[in-house]
PDB file of N, CA and C in Angstrom:
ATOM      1  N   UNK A   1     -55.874 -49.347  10.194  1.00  0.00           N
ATOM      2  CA  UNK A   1     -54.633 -48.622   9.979  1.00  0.00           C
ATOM      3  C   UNK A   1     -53.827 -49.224   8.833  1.00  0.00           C
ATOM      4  N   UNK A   2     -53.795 -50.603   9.103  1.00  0.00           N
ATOM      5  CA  UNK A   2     -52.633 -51.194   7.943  1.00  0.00           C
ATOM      6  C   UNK A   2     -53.801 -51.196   5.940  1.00  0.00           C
ATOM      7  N   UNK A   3     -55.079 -50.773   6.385  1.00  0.00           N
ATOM      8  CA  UNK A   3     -55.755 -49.979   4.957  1.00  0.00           C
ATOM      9  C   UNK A   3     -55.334 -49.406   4.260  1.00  0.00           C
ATOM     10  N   UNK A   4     -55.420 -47.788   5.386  1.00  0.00           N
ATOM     11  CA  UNK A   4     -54.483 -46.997   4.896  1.00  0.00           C
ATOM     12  C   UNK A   4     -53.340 -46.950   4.697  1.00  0.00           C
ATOM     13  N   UNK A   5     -52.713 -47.754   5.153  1.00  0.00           N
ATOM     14  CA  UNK A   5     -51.378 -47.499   4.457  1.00  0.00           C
ATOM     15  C   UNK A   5     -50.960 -48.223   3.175  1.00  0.00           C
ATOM     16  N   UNK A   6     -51.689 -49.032   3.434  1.00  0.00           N
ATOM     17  CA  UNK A   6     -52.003 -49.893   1.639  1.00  0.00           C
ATOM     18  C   UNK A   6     -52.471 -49.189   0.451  1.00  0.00           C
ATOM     19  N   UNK A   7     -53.097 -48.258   1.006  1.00  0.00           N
ATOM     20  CA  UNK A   7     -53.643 -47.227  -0.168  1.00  0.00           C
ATOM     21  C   UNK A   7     -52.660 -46.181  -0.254  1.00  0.00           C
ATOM     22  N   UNK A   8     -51.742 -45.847   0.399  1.00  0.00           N
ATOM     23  CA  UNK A   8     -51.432 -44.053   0.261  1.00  0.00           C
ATOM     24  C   UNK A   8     -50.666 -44.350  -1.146  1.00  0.00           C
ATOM     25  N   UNK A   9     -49.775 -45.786  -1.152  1.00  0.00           N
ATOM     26  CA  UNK A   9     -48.420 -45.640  -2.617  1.00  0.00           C
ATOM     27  C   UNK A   9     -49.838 -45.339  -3.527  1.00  0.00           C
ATOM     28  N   UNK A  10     -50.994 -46.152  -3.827  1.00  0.00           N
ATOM     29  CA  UNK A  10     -51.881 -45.766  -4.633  1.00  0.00           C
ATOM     30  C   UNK A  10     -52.611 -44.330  -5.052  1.00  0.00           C
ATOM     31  N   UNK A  11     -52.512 -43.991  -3.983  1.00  0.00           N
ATOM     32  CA  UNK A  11     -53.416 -42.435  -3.931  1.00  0.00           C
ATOM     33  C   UNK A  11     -51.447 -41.484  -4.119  1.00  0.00           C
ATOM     34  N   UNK A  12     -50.813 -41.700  -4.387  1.00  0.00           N
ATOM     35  CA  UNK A  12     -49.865 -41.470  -4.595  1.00  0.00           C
ATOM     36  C   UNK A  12     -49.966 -41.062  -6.204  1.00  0.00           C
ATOM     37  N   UNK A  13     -49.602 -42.442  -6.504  1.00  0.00           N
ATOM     38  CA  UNK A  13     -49.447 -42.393  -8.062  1.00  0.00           C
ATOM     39  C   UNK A  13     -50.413 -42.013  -8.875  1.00  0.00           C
ATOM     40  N   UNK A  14     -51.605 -42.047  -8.254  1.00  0.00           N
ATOM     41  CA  UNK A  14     -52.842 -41.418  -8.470  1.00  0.00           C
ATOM     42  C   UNK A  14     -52.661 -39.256  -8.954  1.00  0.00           C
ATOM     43  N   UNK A  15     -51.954 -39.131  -7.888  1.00  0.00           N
ATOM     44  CA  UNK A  15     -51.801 -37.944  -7.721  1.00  0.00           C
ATOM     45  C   UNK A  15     -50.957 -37.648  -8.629  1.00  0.00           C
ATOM     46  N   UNK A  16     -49.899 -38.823  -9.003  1.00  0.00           N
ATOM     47  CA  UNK A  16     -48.217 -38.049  -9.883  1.00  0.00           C
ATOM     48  C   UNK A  16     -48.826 -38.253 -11.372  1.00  0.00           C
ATOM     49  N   UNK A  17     -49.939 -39.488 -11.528  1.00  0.00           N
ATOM     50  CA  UNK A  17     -50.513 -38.982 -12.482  1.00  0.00           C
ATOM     51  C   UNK A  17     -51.421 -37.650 -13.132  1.00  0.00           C
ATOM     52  N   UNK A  18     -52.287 -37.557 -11.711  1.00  0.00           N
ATOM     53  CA  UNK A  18     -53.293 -36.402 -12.481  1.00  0.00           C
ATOM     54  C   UNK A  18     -51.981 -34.987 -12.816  1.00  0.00           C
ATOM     55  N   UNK A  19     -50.585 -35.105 -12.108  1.00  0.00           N
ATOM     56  CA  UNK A  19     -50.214 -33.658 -12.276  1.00  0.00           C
ATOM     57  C   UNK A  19     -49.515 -34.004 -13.873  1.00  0.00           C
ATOM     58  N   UNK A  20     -49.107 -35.324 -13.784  1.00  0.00           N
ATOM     59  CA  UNK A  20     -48.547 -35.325 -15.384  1.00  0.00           C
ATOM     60  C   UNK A  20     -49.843 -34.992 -16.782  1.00  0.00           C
ATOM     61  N   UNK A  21     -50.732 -35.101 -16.978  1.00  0.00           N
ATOM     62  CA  UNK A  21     -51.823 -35.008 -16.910  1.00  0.00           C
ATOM     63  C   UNK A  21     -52.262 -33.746 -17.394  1.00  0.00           C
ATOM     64  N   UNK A  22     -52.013 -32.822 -16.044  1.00  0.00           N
ATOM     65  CA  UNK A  22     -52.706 -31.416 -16.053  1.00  0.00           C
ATOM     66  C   UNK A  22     -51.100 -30.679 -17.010  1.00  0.00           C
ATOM     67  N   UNK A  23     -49.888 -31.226 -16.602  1.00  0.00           N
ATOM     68  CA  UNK A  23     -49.017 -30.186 -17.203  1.00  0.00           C
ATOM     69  C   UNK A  23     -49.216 -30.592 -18.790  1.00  0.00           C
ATOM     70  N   UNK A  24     -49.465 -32.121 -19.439  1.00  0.00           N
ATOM     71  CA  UNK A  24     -49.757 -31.956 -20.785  1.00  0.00           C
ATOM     72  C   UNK A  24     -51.156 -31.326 -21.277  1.00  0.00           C
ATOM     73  N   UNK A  25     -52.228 -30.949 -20.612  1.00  0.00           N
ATOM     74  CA  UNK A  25     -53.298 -30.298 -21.349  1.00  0.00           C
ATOM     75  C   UNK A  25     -52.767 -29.010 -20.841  1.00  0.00           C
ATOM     76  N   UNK A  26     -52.336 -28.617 -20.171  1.00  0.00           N
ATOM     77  CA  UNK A  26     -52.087 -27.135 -20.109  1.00  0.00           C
ATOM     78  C   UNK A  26     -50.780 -26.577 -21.102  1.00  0.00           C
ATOM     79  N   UNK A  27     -50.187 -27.753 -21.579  1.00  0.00           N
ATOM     80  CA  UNK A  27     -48.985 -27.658 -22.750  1.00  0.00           C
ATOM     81  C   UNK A  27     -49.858 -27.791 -24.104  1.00  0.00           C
ATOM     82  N   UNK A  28     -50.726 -28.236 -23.899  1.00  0.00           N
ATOM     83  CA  UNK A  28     -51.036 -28.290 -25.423  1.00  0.00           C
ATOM     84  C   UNK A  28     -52.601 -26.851 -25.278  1.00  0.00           C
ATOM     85  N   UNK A  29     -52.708 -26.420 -24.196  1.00  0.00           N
ATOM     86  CA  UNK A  29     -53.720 -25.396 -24.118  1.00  0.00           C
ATOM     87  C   UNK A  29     -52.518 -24.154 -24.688  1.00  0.00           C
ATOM     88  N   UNK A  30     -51.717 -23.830 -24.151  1.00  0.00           N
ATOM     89  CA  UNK A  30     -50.469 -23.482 -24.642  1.00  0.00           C
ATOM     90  C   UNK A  30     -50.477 -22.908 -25.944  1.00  0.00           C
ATOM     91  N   UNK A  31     -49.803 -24.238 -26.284  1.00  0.00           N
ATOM     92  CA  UNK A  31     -49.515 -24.536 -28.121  1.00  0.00           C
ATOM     93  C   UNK A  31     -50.887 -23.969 -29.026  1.00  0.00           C
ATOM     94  N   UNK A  32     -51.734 -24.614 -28.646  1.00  0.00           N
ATOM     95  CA  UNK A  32     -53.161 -24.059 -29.556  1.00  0.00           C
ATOM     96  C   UNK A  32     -53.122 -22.297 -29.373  1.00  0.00           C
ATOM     97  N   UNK A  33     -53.047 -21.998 -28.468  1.00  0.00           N
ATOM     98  CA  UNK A  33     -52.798 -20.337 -28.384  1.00  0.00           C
ATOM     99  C   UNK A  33     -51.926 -19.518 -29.314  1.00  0.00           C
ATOM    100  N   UNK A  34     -50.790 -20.201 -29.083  1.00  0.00           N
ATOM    101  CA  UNK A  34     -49.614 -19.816 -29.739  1.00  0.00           C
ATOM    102  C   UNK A  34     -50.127 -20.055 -31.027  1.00  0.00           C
ATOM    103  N   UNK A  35     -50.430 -21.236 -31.722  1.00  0.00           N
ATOM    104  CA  UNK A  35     -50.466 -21.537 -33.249  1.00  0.00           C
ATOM    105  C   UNK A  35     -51.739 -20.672 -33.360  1.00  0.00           C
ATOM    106  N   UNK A  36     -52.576 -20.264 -32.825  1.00  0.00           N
ATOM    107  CA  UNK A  36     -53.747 -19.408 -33.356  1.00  0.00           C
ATOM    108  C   UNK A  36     -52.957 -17.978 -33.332  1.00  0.00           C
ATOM    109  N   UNK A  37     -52.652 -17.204 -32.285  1.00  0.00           N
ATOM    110  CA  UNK A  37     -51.694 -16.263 -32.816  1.00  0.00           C
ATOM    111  C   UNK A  37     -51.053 -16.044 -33.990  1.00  0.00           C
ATOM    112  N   UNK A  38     -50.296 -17.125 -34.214  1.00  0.00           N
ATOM    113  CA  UNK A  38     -49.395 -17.432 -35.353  1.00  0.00           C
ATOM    114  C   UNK A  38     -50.331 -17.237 -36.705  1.00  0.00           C
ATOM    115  N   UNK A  39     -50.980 -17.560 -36.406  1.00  0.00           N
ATOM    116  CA  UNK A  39     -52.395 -17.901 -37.580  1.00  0.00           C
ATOM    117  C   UNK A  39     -52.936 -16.421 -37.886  1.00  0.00           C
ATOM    118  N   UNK A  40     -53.315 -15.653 -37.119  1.00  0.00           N
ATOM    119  CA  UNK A  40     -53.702 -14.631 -37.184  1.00  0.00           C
ATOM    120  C   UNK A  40     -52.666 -13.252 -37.564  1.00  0.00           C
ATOM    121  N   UNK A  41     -51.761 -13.958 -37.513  1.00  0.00           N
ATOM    122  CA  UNK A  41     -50.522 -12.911 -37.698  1.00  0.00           C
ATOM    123  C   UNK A  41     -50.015 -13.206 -39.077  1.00  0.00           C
ATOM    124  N   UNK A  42     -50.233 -14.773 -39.773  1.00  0.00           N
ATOM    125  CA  UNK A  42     -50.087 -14.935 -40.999  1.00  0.00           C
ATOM    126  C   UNK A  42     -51.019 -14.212 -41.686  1.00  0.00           C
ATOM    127  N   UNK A  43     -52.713 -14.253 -40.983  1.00  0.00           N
ATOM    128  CA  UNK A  43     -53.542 -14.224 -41.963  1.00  0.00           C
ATOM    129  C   UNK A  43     -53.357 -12.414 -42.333  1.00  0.00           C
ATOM    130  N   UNK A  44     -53.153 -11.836 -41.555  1.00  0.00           N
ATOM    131  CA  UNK A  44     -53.019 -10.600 -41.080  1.00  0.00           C
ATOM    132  C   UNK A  44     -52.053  -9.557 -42.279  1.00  0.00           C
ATOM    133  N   UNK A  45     -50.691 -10.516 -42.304  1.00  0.00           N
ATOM    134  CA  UNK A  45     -49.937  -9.777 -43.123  1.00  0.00           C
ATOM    135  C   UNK A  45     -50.287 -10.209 -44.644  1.00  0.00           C
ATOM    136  N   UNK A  46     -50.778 -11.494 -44.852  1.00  0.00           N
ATOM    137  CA  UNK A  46     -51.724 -12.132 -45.769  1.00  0.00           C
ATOM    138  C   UNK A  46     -52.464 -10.558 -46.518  1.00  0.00           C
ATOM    139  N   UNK A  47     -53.628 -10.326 -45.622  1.00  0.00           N
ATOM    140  CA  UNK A  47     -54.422  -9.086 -46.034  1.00  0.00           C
ATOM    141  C   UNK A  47     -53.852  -7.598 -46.141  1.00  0.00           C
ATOM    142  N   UNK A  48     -52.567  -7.730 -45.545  1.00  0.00           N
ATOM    143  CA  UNK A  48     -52.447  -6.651 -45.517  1.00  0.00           C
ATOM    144  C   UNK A  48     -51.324  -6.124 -46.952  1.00  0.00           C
ATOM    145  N   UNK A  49     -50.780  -7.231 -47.583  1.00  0.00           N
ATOM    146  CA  UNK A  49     -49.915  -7.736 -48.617  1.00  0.00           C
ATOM    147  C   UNK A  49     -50.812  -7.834 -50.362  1.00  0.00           C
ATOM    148  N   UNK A  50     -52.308  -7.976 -49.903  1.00  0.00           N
ATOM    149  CA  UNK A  50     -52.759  -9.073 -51.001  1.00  0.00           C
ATOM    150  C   UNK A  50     -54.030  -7.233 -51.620  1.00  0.00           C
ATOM    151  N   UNK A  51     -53.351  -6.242 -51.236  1.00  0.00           N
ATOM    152  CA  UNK A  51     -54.568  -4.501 -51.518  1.00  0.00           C
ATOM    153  C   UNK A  51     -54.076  -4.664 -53.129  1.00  0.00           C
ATOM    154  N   UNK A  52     -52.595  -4.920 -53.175  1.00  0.00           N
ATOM    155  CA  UNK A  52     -52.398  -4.694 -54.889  1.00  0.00           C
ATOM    156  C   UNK A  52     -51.572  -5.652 -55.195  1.00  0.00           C
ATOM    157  N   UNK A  53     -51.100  -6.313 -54.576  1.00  0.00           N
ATOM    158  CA  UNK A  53     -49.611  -7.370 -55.043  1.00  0.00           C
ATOM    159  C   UNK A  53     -50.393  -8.739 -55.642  1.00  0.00           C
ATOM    160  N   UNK A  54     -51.211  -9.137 -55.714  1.00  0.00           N
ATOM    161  CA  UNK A  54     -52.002  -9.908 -56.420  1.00  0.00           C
ATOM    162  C   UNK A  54     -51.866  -9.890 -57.752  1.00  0.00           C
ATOM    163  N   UNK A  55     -51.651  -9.133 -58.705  1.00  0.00           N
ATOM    164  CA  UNK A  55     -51.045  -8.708 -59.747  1.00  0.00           C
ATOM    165  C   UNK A  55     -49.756  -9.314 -59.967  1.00  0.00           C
ATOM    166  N   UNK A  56     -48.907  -8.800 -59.423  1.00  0.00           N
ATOM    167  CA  UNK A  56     -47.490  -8.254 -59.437  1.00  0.00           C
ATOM    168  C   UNK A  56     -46.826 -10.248 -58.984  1.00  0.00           C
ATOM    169  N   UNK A  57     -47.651 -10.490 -58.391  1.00  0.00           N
ATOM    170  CA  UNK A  57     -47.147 -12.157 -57.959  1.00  0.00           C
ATOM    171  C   UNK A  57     -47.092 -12.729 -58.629  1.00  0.00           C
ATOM    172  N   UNK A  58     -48.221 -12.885 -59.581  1.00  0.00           N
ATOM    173  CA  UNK A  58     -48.650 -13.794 -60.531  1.00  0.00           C
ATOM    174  C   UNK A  58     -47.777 -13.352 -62.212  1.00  0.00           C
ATOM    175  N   UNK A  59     -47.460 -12.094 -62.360  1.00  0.00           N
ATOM    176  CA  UNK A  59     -46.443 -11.848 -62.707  1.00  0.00           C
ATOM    177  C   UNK A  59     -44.972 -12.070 -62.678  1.00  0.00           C
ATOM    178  N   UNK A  60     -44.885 -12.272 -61.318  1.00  0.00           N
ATOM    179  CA  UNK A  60     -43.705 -12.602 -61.277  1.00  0.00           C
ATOM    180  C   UNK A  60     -42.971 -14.429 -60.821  1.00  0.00           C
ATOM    181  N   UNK A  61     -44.006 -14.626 -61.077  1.00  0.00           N
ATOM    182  CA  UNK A  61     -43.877 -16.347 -60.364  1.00  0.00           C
ATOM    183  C   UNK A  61     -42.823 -16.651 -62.197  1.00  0.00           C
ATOM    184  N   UNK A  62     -41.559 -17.468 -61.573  1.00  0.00           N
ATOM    185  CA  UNK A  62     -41.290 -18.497 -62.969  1.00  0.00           C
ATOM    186  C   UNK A  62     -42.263 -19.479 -63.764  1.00  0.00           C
ATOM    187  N   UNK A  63     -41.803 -19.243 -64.948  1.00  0.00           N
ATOM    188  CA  UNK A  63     -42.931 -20.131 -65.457  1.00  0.00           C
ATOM    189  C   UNK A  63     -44.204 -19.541 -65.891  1.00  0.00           C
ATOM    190  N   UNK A  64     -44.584 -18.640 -65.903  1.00  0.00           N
ATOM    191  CA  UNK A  64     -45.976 -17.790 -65.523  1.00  0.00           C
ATOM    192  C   UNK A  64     -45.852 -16.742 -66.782  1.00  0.00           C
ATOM    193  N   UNK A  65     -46.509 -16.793 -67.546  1.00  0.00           N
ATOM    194  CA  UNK A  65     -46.369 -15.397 -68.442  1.00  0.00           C
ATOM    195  C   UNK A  65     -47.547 -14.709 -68.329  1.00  0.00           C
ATOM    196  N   UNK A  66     -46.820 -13.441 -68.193  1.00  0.00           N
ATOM    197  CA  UNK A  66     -47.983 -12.323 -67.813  1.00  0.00           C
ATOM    198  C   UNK A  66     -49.032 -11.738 -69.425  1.00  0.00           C
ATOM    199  N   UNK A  67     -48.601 -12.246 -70.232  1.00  0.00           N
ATOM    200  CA  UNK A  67     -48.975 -12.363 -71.807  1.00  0.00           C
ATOM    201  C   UNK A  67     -50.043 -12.725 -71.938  1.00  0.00           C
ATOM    202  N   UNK A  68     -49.754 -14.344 -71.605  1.00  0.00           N
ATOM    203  CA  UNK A  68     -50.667 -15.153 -72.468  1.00  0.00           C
ATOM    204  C   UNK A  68     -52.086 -15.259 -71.297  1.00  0.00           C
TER     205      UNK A  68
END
């Protein structure tokens, strides 16, 4: 009896670890979602921006002559 009770603070902290643990990989499972979204929504308006303005950018950047 006096075993177990020597073990439970252990199997305790055991436990408050694995949940700290599970809430940071499930925070950063999260985040990777989100930033791939993000990613796809850049790349997205990216392609959807770049049919004729490819021109017109490089034109218009300072510094840049559309001339030479």
């Amino acid at each position: 009896m006096t075993t177990l009770v020597a073990v439970i603070p252990s199997v305790g902290v055991l436990f408050l670890f694995w949940l700290a643990l599970r809430a940071i990989l499930q925070a950063d499972r999260r985040e990777r979602v989100a930033q791939a979204r993000l990613d796809a929504a850049e790349d997205a308006a990216v392609a959807d921006g770049a049919t004729g303005a490819a021109s017109d950018d490089a034109a218009s950047e300072p510094g840049s002559s559309a001339l030479s």
